[in-house]
N, C-alpha and C. Protein backbone atom coordinates (compact mmCIF):
# COMPACT_ATOMS: atom_id res chain seq x y z
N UNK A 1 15.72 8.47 -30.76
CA UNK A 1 15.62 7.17 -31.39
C UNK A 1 14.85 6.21 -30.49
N UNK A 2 15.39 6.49 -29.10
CA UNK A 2 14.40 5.82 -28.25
C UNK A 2 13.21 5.23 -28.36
N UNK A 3 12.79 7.10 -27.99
CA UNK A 3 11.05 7.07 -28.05
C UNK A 3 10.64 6.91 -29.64
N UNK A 4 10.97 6.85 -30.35
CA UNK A 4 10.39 6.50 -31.69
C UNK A 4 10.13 5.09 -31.48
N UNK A 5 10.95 4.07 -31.02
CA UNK A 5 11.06 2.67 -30.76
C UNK A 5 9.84 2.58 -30.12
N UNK A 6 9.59 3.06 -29.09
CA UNK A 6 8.31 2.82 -27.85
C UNK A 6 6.87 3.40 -28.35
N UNK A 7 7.04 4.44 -28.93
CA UNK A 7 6.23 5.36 -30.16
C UNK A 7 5.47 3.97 -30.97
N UNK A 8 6.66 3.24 -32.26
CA UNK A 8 5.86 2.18 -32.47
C UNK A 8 5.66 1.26 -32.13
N UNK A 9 6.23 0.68 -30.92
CA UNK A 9 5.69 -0.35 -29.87
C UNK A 9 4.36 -0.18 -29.88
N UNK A 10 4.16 0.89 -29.30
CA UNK A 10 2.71 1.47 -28.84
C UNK A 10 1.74 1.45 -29.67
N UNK A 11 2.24 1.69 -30.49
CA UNK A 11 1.28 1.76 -31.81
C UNK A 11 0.95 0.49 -32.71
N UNK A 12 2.06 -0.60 -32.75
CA UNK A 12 1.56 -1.59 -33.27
C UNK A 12 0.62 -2.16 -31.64
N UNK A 13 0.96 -2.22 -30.82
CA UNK A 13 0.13 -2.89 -29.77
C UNK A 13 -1.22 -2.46 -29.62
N UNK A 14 -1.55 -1.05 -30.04
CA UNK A 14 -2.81 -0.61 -29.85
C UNK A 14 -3.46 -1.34 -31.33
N UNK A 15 -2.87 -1.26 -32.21
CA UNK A 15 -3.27 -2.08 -33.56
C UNK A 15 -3.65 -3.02 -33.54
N UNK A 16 -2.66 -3.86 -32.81
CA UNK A 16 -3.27 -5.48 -32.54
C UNK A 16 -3.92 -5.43 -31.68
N UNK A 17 -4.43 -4.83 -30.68
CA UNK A 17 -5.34 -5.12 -29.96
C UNK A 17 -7.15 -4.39 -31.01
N UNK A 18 -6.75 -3.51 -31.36
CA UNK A 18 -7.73 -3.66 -31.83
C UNK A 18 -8.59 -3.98 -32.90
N UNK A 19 -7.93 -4.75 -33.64
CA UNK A 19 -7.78 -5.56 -34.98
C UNK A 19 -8.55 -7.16 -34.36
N UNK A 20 -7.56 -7.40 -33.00
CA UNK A 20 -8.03 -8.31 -32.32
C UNK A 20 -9.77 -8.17 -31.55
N UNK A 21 -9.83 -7.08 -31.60
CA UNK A 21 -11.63 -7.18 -31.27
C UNK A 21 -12.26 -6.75 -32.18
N UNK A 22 -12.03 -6.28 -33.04
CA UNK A 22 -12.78 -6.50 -34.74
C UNK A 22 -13.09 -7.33 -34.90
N UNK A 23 -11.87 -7.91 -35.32
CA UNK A 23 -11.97 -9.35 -35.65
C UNK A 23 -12.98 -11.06 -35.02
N UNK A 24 -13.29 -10.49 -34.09
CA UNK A 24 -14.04 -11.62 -33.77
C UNK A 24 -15.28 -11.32 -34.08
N UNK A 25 -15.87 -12.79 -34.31
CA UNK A 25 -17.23 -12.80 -34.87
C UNK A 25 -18.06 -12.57 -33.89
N UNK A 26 -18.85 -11.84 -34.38
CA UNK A 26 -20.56 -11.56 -33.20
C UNK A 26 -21.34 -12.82 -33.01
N UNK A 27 -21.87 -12.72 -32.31
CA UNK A 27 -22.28 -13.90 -31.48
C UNK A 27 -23.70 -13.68 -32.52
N UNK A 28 -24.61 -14.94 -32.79
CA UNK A 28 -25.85 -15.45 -34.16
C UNK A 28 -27.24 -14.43 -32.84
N UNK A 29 -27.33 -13.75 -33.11
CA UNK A 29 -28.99 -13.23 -32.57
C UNK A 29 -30.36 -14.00 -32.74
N UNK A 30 -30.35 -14.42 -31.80
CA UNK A 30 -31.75 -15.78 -31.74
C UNK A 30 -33.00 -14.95 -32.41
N UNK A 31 -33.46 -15.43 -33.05
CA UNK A 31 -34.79 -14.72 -33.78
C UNK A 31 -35.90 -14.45 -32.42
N UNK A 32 -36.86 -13.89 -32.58
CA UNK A 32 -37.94 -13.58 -31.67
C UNK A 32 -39.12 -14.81 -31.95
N UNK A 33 -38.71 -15.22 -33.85
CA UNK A 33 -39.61 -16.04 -34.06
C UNK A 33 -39.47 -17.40 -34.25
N UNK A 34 -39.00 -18.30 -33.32
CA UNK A 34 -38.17 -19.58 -33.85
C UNK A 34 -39.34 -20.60 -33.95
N UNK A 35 -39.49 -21.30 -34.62
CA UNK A 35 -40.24 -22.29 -35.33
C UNK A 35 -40.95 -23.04 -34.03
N UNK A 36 -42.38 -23.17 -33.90
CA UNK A 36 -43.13 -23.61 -32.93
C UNK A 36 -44.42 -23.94 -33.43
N UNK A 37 -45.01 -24.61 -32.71
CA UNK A 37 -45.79 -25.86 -32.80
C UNK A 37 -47.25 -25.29 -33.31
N UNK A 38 -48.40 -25.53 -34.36
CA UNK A 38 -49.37 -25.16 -34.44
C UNK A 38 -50.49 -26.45 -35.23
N UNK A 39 -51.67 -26.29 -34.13
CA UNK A 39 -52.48 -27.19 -34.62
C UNK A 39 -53.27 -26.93 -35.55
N UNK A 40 -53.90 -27.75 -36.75
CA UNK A 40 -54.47 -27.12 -38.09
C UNK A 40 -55.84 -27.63 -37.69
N UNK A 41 -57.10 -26.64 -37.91
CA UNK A 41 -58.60 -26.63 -37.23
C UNK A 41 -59.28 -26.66 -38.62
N UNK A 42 -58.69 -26.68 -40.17
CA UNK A 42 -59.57 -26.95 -41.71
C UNK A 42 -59.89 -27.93 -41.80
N UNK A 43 -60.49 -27.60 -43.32
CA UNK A 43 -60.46 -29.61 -43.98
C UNK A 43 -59.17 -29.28 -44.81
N UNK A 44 -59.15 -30.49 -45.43
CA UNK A 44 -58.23 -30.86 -45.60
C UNK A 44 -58.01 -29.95 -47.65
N UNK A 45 -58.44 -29.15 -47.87
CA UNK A 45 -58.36 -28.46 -48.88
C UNK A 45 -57.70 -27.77 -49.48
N UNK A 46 -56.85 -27.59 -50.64
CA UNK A 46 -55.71 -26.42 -50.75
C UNK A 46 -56.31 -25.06 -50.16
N UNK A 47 -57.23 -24.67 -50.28
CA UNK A 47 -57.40 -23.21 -50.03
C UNK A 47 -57.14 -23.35 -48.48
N UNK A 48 -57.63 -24.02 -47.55
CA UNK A 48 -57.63 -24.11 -46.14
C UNK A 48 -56.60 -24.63 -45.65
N UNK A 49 -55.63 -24.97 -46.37
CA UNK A 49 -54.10 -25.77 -46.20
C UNK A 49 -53.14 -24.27 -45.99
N UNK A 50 -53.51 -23.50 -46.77
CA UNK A 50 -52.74 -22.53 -47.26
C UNK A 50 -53.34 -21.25 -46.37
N UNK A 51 -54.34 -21.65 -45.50
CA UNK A 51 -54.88 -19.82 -44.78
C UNK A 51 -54.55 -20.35 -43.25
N UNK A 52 -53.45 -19.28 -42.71
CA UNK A 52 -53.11 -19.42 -41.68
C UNK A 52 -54.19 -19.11 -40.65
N UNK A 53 -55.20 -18.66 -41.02
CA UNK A 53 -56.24 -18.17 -39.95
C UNK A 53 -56.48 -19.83 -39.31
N UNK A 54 -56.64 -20.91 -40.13
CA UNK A 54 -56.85 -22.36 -39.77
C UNK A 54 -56.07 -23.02 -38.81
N UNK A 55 -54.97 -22.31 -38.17
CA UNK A 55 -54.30 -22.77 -37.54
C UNK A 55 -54.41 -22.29 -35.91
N UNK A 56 -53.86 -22.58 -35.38
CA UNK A 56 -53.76 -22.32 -33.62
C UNK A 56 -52.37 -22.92 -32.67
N UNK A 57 -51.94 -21.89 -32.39
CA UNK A 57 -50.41 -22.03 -31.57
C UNK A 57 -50.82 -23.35 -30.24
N UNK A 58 -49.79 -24.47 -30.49
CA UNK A 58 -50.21 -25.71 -29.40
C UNK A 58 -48.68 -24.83 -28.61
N UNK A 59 -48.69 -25.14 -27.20
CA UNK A 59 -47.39 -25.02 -26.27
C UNK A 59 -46.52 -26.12 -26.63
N UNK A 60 -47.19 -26.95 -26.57
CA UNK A 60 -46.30 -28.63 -26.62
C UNK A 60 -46.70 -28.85 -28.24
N UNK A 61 -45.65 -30.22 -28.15
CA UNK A 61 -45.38 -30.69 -29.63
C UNK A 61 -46.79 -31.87 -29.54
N UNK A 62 -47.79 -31.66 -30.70
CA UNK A 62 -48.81 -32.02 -30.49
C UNK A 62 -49.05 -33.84 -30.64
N UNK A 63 -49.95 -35.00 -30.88
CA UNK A 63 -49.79 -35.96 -30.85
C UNK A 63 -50.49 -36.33 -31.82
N UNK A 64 -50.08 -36.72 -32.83
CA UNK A 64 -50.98 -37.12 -34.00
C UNK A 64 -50.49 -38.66 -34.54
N UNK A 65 -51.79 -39.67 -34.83
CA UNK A 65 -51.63 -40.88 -35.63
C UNK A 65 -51.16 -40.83 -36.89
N UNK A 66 -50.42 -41.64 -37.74
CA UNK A 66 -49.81 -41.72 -38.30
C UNK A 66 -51.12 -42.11 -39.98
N UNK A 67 -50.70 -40.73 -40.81
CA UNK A 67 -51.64 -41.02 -41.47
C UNK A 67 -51.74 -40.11 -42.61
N UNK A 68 -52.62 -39.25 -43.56
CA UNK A 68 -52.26 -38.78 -44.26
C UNK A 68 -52.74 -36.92 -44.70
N UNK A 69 -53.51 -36.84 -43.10
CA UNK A 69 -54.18 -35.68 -43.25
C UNK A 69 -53.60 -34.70 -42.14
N UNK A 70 -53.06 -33.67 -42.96
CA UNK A 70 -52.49 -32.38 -42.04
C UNK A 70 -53.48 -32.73 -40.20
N UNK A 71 -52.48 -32.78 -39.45
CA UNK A 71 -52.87 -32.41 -38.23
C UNK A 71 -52.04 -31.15 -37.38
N UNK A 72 -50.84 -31.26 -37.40
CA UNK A 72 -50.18 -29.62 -36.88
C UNK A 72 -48.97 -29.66 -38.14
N UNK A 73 -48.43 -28.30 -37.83
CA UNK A 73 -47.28 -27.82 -38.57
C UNK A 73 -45.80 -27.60 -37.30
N UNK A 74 -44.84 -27.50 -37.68
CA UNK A 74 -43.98 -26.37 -37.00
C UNK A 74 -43.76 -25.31 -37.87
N UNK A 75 -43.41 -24.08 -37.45
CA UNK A 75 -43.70 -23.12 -38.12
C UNK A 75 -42.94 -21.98 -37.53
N UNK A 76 -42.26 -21.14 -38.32
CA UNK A 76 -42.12 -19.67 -37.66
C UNK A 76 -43.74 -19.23 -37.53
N UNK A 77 -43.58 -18.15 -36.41
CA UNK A 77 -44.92 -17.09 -36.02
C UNK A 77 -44.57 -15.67 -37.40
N UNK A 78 -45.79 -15.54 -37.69
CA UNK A 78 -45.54 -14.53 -38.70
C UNK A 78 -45.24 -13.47 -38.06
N UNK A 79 -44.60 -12.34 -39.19
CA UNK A 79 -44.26 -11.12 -38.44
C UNK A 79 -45.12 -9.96 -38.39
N UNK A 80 -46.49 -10.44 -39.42
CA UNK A 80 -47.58 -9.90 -39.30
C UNK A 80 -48.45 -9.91 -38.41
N UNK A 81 -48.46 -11.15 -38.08
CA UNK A 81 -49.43 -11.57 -36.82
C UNK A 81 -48.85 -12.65 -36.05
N UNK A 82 -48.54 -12.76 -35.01
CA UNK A 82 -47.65 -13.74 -34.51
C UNK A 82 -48.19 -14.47 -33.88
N UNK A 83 -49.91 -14.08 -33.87
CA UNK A 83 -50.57 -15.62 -33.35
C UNK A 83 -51.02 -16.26 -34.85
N UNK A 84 -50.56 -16.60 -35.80
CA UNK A 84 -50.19 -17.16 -36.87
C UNK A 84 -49.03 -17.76 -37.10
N UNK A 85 -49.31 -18.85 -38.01
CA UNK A 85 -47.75 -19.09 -38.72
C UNK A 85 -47.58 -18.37 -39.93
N UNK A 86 -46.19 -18.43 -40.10
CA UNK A 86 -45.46 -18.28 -41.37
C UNK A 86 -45.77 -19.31 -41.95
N UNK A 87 -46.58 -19.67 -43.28
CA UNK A 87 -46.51 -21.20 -43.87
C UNK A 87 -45.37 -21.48 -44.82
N UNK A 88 -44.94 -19.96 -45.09
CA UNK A 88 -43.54 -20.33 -46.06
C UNK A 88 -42.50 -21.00 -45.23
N UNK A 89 -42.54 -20.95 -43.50
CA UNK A 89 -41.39 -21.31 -43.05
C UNK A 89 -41.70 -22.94 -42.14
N UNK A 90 -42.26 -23.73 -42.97
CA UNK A 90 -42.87 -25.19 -42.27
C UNK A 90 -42.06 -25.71 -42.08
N UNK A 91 -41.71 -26.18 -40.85
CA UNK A 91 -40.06 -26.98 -40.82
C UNK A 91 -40.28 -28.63 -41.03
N UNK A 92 -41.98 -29.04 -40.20
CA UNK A 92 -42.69 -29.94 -39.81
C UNK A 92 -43.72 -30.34 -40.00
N UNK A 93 -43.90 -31.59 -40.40
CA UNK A 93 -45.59 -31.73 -40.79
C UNK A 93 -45.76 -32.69 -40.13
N UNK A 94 -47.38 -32.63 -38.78
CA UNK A 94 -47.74 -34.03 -38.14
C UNK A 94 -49.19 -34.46 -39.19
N UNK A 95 -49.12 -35.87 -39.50
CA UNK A 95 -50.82 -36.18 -39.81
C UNK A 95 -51.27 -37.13 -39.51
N UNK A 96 -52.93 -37.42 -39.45
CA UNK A 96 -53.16 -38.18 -39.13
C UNK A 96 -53.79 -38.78 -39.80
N UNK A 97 -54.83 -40.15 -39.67
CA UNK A 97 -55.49 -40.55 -40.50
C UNK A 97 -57.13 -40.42 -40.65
């Protein structure tokens, strides 16, 4: 009768312990591609608004006057080409005048 007692001691304790590390949530995995800064080199045209080739990765967040013509984006890097943006993923729009 004992060891039956200690038997499920043992057994609920190994349960909860490992129920208890199931249970916790995984930690969020930072993307490779997080939204960064790109300067736009078109005119100002839908077709050239829309072709990422027009663009160019800035390091820094770029400086633009306040105004009404695309000057950079923020942007995921595509997963096609990652010296591109993603334009579906624009978080940011700078323009100028």
């Amino acid at each position: 009768m004992k060891s039956s007692r200690v038997l499920f001691f043992a057994l609920a304790l190994v349960l909860g312990m490992g129920n208890t590390l199931v249970s916790k949530a995984a930690k969020p995995v930072k993307s490779s591609f997080a939204a960064v800064w790109w300067d736009y080199n078109g005119t100002q045209t839908p077709a050239q608004l829309n072709d990422p080739a027009n663009y160019s990765f800035s390091s820094t967040e770029p400086v633009c006057s306040a105004g009404s013509s695309r000057c950079a984006i923020e942007a995921d890097r595509s997963t096609g080409n990652p010296n591109q943006p993603n334009l579906a993923t624009i978080v940011l729009e700078k323009v100028k005048p």
